[in-house]
Every structure is written in C-alpha cells, then in structure tokens.
PDB file of N, CA and C in Angstrom:
ATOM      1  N   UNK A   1     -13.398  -5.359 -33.182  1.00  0.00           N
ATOM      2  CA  UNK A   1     -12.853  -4.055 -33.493  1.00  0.00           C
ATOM      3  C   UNK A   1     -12.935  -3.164 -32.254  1.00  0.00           C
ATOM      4  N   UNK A   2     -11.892  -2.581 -31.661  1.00  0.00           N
ATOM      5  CA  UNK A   2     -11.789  -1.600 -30.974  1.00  0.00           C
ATOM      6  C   UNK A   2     -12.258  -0.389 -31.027  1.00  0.00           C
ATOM      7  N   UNK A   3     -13.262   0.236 -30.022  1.00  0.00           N
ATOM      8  CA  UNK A   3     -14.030   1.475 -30.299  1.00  0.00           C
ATOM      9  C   UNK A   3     -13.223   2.371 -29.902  1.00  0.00           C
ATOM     10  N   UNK A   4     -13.364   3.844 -30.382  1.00  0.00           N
ATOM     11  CA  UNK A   4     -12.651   4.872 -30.019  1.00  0.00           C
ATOM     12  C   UNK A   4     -12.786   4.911 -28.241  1.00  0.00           C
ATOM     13  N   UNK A   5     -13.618   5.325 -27.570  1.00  0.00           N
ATOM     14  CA  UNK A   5     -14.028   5.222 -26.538  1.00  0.00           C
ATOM     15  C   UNK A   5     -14.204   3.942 -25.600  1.00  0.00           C
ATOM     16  N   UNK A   6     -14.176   2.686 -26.160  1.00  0.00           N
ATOM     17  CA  UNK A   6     -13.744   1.936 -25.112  1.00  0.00           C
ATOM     18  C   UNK A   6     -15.318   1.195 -25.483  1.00  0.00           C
ATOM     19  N   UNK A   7     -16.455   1.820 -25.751  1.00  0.00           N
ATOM     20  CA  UNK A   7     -17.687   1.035 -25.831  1.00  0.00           C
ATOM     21  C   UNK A   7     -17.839  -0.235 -27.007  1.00  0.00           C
ATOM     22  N   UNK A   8     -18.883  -0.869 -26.661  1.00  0.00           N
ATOM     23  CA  UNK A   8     -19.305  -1.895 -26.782  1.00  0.00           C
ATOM     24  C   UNK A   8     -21.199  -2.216 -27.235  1.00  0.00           C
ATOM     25  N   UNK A   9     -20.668  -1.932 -28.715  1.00  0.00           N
ATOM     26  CA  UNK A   9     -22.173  -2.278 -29.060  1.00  0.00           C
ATOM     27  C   UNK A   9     -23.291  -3.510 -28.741  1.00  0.00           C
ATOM     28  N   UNK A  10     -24.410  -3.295 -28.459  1.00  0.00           N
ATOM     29  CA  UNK A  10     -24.771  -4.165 -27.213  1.00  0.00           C
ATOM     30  C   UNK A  10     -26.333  -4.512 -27.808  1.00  0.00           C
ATOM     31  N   UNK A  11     -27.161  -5.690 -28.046  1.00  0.00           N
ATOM     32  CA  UNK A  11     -28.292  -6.026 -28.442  1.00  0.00           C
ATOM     33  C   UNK A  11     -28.840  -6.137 -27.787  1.00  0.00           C
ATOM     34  N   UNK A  12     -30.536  -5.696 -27.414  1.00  0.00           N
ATOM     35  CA  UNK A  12     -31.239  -6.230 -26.338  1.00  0.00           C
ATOM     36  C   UNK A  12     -33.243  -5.692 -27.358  1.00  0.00           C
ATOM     37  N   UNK A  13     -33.614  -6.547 -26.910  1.00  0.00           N
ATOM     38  CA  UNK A  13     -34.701  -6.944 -27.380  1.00  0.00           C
ATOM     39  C   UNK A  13     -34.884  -6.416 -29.179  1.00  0.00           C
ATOM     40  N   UNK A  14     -33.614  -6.667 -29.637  1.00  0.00           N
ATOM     41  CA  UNK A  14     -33.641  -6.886 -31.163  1.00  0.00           C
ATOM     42  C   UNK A  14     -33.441  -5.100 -31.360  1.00  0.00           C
ATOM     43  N   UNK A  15     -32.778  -4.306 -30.559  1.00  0.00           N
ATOM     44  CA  UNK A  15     -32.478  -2.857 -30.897  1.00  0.00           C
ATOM     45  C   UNK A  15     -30.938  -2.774 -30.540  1.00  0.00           C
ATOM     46  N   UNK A  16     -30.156  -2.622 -31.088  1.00  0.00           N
ATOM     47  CA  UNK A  16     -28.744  -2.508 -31.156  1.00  0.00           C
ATOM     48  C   UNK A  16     -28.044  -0.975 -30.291  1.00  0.00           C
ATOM     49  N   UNK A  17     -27.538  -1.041 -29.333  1.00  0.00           N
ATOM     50  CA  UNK A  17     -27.186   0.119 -28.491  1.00  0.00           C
ATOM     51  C   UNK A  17     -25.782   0.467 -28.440  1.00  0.00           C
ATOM     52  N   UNK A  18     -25.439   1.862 -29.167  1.00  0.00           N
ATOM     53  CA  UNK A  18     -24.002   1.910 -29.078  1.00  0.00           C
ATOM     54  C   UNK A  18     -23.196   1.075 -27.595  1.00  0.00           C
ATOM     55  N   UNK A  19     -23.550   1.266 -26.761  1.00  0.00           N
ATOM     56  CA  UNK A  19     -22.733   1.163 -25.484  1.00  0.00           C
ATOM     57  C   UNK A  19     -23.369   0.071 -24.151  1.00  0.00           C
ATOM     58  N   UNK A  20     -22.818  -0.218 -23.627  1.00  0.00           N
ATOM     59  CA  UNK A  20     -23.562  -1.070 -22.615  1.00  0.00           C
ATOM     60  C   UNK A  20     -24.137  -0.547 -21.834  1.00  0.00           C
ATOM     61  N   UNK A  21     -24.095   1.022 -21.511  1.00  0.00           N
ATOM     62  CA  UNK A  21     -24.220   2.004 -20.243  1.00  0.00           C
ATOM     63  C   UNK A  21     -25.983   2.301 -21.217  1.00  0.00           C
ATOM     64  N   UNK A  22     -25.724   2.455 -22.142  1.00  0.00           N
ATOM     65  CA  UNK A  22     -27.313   2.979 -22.869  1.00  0.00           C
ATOM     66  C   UNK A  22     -28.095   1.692 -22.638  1.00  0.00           C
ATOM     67  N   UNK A  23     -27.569   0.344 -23.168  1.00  0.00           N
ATOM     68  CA  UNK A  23     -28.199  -0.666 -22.925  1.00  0.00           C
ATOM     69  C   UNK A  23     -29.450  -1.123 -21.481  1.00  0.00           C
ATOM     70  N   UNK A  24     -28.163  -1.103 -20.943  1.00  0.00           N
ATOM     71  CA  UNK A  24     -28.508  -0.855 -19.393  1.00  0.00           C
ATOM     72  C   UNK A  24     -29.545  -0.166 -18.974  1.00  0.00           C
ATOM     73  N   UNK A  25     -29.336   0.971 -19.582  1.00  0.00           N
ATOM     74  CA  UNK A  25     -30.613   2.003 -18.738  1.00  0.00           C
ATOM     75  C   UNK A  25     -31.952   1.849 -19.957  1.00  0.00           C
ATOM     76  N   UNK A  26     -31.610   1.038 -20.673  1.00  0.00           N
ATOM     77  CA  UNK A  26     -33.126   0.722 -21.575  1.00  0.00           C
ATOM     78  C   UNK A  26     -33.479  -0.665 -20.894  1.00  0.00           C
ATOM     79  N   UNK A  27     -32.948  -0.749 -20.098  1.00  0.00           N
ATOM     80  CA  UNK A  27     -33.643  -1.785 -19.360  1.00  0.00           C
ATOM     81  C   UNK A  27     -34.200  -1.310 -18.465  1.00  0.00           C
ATOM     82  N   UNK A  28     -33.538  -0.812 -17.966  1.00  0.00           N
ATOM     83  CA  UNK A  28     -34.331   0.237 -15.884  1.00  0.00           C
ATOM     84  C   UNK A  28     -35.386   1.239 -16.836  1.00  0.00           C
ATOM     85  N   UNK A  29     -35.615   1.369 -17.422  1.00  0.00           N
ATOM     86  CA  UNK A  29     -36.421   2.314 -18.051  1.00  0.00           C
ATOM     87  C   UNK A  29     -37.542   1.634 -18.631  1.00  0.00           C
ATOM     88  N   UNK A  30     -37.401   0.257 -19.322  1.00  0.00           N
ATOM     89  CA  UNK A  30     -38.208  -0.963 -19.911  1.00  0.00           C
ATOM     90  C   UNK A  30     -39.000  -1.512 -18.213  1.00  0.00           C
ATOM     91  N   UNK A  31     -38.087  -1.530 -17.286  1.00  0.00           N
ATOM     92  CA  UNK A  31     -39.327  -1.736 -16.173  1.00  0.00           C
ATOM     93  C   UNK A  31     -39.358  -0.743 -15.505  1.00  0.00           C
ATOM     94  N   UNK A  32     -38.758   0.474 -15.954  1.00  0.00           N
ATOM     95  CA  UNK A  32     -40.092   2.105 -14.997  1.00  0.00           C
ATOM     96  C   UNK A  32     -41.190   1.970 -15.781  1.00  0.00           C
ATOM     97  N   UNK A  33     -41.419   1.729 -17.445  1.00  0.00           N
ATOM     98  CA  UNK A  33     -42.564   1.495 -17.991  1.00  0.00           C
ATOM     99  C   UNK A  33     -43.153   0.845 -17.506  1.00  0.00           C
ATOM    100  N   UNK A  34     -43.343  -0.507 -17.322  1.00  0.00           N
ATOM    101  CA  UNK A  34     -43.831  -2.099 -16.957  1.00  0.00           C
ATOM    102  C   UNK A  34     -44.082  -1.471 -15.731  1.00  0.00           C
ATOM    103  N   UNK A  35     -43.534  -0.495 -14.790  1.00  0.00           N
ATOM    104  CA  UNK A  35     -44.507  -0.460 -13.505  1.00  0.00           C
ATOM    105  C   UNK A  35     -45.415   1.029 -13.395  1.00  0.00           C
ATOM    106  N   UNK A  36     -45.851   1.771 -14.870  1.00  0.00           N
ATOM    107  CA  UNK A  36     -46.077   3.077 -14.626  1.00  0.00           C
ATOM    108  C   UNK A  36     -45.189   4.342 -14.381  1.00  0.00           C
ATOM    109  N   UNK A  37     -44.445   4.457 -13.682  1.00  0.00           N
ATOM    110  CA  UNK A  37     -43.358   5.201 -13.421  1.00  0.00           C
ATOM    111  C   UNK A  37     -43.030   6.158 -14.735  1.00  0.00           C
ATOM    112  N   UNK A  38     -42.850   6.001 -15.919  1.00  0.00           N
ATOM    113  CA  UNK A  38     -42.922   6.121 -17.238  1.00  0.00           C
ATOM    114  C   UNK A  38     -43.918   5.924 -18.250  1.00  0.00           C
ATOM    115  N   UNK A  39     -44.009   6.641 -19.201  1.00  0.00           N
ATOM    116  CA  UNK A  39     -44.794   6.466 -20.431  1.00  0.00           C
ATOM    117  C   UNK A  39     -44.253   6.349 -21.579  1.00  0.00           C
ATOM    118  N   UNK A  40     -44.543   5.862 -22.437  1.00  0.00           N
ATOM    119  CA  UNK A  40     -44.357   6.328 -24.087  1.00  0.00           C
ATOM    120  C   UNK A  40     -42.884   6.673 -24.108  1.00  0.00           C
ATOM    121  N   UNK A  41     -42.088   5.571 -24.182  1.00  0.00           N
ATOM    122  CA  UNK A  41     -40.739   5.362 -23.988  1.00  0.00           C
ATOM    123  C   UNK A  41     -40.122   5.315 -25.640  1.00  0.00           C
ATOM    124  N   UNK A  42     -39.339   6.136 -26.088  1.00  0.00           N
ATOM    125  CA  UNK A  42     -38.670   6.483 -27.541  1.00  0.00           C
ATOM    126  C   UNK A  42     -37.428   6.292 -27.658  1.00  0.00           C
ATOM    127  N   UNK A  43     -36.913   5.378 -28.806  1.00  0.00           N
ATOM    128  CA  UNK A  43     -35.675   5.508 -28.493  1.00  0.00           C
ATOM    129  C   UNK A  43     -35.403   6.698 -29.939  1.00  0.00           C
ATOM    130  N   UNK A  44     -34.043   6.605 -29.673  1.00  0.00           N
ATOM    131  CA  UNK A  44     -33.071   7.593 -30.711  1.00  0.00           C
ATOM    132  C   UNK A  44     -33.995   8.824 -30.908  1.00  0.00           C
ATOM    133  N   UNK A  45     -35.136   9.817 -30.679  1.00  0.00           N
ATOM    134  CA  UNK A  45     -35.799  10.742 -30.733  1.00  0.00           C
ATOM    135  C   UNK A  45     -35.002  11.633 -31.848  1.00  0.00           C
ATOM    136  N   UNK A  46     -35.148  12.164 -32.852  1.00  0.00           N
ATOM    137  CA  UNK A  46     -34.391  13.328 -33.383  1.00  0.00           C
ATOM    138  C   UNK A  46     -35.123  14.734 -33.683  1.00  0.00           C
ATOM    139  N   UNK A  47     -34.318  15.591 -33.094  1.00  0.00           N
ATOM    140  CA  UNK A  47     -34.370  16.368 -33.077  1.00  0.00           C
ATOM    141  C   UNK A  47     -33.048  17.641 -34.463  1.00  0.00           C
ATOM    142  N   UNK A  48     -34.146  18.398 -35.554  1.00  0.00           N
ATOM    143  CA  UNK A  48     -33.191  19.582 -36.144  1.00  0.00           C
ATOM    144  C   UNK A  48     -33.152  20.461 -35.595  1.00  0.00           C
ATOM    145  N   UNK A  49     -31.553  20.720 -35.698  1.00  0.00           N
ATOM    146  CA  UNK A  49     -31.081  21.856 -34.989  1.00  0.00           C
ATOM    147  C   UNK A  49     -30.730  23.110 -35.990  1.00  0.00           C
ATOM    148  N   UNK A  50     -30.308  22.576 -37.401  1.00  0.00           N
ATOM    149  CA  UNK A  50     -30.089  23.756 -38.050  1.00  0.00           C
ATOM    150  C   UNK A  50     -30.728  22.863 -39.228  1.00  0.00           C
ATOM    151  N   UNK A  51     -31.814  23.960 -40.015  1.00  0.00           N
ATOM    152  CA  UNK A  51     -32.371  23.028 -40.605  1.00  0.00           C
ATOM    153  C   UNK A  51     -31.223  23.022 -42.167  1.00  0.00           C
ATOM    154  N   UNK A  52     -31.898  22.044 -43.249  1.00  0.00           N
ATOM    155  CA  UNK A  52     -31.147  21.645 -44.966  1.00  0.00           C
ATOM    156  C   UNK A  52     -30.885  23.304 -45.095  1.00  0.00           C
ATOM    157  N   UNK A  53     -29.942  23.620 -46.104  1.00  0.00           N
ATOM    158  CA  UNK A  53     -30.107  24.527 -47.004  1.00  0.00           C
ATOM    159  C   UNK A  53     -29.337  24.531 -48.080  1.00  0.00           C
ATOM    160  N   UNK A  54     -29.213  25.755 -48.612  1.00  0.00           N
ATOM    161  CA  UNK A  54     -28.420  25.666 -50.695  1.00  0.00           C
ATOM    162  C   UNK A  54     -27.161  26.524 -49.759  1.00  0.00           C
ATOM    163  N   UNK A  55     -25.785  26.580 -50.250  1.00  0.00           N
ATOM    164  CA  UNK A  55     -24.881  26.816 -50.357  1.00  0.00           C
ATOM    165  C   UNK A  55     -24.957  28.178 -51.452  1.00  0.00           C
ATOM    166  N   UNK A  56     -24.162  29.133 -51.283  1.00  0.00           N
ATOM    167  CA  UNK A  56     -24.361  30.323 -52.298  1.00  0.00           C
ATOM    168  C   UNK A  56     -23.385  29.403 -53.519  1.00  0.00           C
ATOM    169  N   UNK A  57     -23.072  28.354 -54.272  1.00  0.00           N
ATOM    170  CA  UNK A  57     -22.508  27.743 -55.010  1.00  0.00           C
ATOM    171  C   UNK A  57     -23.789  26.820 -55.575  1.00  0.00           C
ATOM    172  N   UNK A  58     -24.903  26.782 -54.941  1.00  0.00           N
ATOM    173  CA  UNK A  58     -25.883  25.821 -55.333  1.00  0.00           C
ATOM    174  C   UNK A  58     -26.088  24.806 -54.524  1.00  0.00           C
ATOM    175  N   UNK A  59     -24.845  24.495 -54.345  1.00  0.00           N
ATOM    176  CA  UNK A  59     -25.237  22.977 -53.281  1.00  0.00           C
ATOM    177  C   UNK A  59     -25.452  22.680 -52.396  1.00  0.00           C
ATOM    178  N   UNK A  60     -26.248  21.363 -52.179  1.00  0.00           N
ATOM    179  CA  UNK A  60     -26.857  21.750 -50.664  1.00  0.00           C
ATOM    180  C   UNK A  60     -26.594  21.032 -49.598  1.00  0.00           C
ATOM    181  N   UNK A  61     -26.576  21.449 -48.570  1.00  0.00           N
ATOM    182  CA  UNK A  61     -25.983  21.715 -46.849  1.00  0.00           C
ATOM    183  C   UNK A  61     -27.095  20.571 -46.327  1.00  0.00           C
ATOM    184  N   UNK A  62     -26.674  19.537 -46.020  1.00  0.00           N
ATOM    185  CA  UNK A  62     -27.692  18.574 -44.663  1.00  0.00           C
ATOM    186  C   UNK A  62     -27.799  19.278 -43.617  1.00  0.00           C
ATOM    187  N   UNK A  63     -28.955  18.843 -42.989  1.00  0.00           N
ATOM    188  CA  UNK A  63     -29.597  19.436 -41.858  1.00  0.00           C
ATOM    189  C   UNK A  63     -28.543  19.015 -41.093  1.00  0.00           C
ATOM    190  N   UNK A  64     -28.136  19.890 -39.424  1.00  0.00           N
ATOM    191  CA  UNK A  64     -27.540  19.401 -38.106  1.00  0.00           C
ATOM    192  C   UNK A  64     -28.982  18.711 -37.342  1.00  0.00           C
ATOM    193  N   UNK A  65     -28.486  17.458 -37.016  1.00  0.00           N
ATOM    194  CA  UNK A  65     -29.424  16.717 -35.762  1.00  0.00           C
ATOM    195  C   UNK A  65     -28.780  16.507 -34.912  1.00  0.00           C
ATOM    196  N   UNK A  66     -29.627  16.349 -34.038  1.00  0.00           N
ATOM    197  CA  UNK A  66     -29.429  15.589 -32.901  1.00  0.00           C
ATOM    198  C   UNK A  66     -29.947  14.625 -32.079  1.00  0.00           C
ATOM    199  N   UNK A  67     -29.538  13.557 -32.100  1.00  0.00           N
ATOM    200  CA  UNK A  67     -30.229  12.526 -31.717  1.00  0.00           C
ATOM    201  C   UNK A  67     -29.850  11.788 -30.222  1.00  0.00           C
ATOM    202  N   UNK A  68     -30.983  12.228 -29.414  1.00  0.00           N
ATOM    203  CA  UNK A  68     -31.203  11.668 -27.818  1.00  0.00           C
ATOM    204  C   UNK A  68     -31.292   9.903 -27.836  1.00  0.00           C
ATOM    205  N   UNK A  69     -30.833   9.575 -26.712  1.00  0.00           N
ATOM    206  CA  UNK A  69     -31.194   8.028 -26.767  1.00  0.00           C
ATOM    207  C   UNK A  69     -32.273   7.566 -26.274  1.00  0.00           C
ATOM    208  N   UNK A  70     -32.667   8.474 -25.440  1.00  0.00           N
ATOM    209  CA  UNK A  70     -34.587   8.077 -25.001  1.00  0.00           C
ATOM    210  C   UNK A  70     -35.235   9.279 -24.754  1.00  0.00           C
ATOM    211  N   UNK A  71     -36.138   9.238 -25.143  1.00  0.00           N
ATOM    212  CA  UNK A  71     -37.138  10.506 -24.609  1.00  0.00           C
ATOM    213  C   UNK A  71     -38.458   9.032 -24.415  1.00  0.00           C
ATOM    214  N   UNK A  72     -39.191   9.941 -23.346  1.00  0.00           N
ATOM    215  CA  UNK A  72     -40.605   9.190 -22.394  1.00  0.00           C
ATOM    216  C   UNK A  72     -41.536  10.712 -21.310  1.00  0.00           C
ATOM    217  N   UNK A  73     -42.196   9.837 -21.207  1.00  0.00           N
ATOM    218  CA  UNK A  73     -43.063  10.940 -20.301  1.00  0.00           C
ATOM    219  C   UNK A  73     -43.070  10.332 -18.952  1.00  0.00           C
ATOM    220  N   UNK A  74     -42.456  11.309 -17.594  1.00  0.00           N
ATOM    221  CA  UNK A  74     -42.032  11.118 -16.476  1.00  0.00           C
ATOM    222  C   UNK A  74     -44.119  11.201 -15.805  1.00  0.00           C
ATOM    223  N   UNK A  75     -44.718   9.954 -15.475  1.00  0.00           N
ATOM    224  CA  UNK A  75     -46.392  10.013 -15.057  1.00  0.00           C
ATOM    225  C   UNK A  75     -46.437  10.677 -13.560  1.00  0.00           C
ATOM    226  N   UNK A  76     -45.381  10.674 -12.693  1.00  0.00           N
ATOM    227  CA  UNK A  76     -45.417  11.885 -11.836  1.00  0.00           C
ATOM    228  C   UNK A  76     -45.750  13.160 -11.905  1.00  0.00           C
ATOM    229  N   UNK A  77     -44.834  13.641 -13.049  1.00  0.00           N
ATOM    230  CA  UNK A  77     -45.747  15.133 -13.312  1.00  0.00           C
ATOM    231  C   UNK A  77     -45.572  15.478 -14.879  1.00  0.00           C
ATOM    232  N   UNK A  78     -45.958  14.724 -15.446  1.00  0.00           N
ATOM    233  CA  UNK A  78     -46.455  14.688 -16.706  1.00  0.00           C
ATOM    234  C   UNK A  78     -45.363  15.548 -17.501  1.00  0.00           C
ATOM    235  N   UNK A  79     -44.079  15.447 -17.217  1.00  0.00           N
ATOM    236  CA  UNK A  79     -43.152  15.649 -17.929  1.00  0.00           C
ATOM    237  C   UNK A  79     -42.695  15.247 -19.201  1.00  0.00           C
ATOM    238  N   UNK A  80     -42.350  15.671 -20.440  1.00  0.00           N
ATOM    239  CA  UNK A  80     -41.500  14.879 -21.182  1.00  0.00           C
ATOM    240  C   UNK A  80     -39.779  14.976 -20.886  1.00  0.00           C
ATOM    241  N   UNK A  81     -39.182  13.816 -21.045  1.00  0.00           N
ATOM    242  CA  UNK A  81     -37.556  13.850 -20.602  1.00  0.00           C
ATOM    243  C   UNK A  81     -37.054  13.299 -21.580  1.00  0.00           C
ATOM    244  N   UNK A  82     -35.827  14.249 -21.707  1.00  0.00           N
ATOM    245  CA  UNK A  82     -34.900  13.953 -23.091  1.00  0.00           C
ATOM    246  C   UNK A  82     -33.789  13.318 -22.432  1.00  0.00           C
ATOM    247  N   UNK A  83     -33.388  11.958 -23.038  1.00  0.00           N
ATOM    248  CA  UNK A  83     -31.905  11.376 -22.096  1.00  0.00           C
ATOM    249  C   UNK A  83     -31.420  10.954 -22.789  1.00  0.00           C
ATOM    250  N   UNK A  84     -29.851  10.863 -21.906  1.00  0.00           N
ATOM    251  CA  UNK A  84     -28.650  10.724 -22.702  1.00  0.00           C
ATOM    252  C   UNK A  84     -27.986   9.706 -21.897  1.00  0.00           C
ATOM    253  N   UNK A  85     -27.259   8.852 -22.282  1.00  0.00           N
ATOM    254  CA  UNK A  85     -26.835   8.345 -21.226  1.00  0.00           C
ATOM    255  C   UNK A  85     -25.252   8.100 -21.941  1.00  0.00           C
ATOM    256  N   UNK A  86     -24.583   8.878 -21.325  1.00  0.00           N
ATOM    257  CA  UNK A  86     -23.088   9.492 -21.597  1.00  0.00           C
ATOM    258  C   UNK A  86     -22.012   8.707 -20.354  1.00  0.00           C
ATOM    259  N   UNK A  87     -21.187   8.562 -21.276  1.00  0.00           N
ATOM    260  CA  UNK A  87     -20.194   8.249 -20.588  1.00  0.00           C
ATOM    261  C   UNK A  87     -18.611   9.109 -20.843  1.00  0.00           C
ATOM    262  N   UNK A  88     -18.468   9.976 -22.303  1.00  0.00           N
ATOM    263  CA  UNK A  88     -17.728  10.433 -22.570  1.00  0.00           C
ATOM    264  C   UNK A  88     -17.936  11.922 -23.083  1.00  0.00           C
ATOM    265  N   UNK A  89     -18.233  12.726 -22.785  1.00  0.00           N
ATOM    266  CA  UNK A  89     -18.875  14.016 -23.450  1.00  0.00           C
ATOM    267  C   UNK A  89     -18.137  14.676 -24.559  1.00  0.00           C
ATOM    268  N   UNK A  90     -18.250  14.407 -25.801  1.00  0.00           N
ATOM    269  CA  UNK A  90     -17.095  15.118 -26.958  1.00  0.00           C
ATOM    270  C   UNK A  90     -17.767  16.093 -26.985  1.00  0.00           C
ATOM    271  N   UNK A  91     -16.834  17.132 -27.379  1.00  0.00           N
ATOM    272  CA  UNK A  91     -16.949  18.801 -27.891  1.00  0.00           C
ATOM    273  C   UNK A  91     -18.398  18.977 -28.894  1.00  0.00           C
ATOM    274  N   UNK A  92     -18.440  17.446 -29.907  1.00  0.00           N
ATOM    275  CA  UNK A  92     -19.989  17.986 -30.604  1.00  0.00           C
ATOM    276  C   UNK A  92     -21.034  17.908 -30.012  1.00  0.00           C
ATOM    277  N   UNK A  93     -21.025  16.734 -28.903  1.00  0.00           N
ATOM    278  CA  UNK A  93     -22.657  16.562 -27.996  1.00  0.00           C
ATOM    279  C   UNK A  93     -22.425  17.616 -27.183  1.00  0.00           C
ATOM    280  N   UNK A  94     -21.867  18.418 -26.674  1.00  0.00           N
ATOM    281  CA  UNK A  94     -21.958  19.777 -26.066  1.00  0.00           C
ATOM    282  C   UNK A  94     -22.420  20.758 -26.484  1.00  0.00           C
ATOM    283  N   UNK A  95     -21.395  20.526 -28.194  1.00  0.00           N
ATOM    284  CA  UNK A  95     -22.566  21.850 -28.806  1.00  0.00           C
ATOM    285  C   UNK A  95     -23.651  21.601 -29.301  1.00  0.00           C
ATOM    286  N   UNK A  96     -23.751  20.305 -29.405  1.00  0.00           N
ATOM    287  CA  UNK A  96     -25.202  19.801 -30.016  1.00  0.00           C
ATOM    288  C   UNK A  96     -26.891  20.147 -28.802  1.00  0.00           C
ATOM    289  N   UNK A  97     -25.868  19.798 -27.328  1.00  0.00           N
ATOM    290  CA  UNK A  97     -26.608  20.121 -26.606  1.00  0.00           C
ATOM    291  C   UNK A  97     -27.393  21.116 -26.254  1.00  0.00           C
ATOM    292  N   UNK A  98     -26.283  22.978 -26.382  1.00  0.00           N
ATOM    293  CA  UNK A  98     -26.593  23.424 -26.853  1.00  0.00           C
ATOM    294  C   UNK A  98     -27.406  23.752 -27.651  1.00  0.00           C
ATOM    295  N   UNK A  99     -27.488  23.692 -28.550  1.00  0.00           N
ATOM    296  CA  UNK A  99     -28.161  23.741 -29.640  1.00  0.00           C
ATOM    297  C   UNK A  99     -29.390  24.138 -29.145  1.00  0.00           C
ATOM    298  N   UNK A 100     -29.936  22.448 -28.900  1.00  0.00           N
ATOM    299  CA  UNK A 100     -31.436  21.751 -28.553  1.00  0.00           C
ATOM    300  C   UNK A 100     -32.056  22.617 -27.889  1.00  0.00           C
ATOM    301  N   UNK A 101     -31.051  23.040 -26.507  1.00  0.00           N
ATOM    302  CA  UNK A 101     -31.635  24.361 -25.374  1.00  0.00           C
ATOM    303  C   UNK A 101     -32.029  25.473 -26.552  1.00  0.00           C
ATOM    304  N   UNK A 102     -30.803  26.210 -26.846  1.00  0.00           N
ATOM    305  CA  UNK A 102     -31.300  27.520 -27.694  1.00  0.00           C
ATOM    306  C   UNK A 102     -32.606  27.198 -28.513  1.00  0.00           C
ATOM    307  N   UNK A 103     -32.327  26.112 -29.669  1.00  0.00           N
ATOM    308  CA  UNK A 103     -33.429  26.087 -30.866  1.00  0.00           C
ATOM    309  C   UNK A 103     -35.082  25.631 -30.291  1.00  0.00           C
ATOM    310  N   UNK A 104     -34.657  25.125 -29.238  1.00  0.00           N
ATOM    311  CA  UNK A 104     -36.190  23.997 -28.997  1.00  0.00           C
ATOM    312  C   UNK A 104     -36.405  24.318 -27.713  1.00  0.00           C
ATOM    313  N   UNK A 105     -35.275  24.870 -26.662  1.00  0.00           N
ATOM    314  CA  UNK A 105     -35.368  25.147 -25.429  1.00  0.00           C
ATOM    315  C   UNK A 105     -36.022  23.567 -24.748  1.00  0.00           C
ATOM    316  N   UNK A 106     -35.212  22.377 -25.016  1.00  0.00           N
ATOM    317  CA  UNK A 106     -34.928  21.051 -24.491  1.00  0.00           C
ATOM    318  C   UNK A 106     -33.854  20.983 -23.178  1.00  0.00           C
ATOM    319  N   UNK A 107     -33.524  21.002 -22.225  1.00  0.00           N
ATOM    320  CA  UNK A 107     -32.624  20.508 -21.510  1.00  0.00           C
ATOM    321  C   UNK A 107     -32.630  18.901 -21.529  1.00  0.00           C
ATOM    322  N   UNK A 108     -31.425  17.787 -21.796  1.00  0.00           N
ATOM    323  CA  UNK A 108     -31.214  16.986 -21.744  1.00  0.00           C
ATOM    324  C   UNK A 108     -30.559  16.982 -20.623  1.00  0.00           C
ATOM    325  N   UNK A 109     -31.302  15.276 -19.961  1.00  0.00           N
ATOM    326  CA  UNK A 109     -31.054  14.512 -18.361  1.00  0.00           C
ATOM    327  C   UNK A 109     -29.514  13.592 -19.281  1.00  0.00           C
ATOM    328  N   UNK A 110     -28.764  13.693 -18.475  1.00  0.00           N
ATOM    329  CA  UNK A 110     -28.070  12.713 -18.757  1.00  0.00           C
ATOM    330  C   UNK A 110     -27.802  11.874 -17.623  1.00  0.00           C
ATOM    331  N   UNK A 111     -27.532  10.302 -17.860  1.00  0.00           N
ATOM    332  CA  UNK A 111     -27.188   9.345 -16.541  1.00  0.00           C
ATOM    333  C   UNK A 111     -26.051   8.772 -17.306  1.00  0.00           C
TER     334      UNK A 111
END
C-alpha cells in the first residue's frame, strides 16, 4: 500500500517505525546509548496538550496529544531532548509543536 508521503513502515528490534528516516536514527541513537553519549532513551513519549473535556451538549471531547518519536537524556549536560525525526512537516505537527512550547515550554530537535 502506498503511503501518503512516500514512507515506509520499517521493523527493527521488534518496534515498528512509521518511516525509515525514524528507523534509522533509532539506531544512531541505540549506539549513542551503548557508548554513553545518551541516557534513558523513550520512544513515542506523549505528551497533553489540551487536556479531555464535556462539550456544552454533554459529550465528551478527547484530549489533543502529541506524540515525539524519542525523548533521552543528552549525559553531556544533563539535558532532556524531545525528537522528531521529520521528513515532511504537515500544518498539525506545527501546531502541535506549538502547542508543546506554549503548554509545557518543550522545544522539539528535529533531524
């Protein structure tokens, strides 16, 4: 099946990765761990951006998320880093990006 974007869902150590470009960098990232460089490596991290609520009709509204493809702790300077690894930027991961800054004050790395 043909993806909107051209990607290619991709398996690697039994975790399924939308794209080959995410794949990829869970590997360079699988040995920044293996040499220190990194810590406590996460995939899909989620983050709410607007939390559940009731509708003035009663019904109720799902939370907005947003979900990073890795967050880890950079052991240089004890950073946490939120990443993305993008190849196509749609109008919602922009505002989603958004978001994260305003609600949580997150800047996401993207490669």
């Amino acid at each position: 099946m043909k993806r909107k974007y051209g990607n290619r869902k991709t398996v690697i150590d039994g975790y399924t990765f939308d794209s080959k470009r995410e794949a990829t960098r869970y590997g360079v990232l699988k040995m920044f761990e293996a040499t220190g460089q990194i810590a406590d490596l996460e995939l899909q991290p989620r983050f709410e951006l607007i939390p559940k609520q009731r509708r003035s009709d009663g019904k109720p509204e799902r939370a907005c998320e947003y979900v990073a493809d890795f967050r880890y702790t950079d052991t240089a300077t004890g950073q946490t880093v939120i990443e993305d690894a993008k190849g196509m930027r749609t109008r919602d991961y922009i505002i989603k990006r958004k978001l994260l800054l305003q609600v949580h004050g997150i800047s996401v790395r993207e490669v």
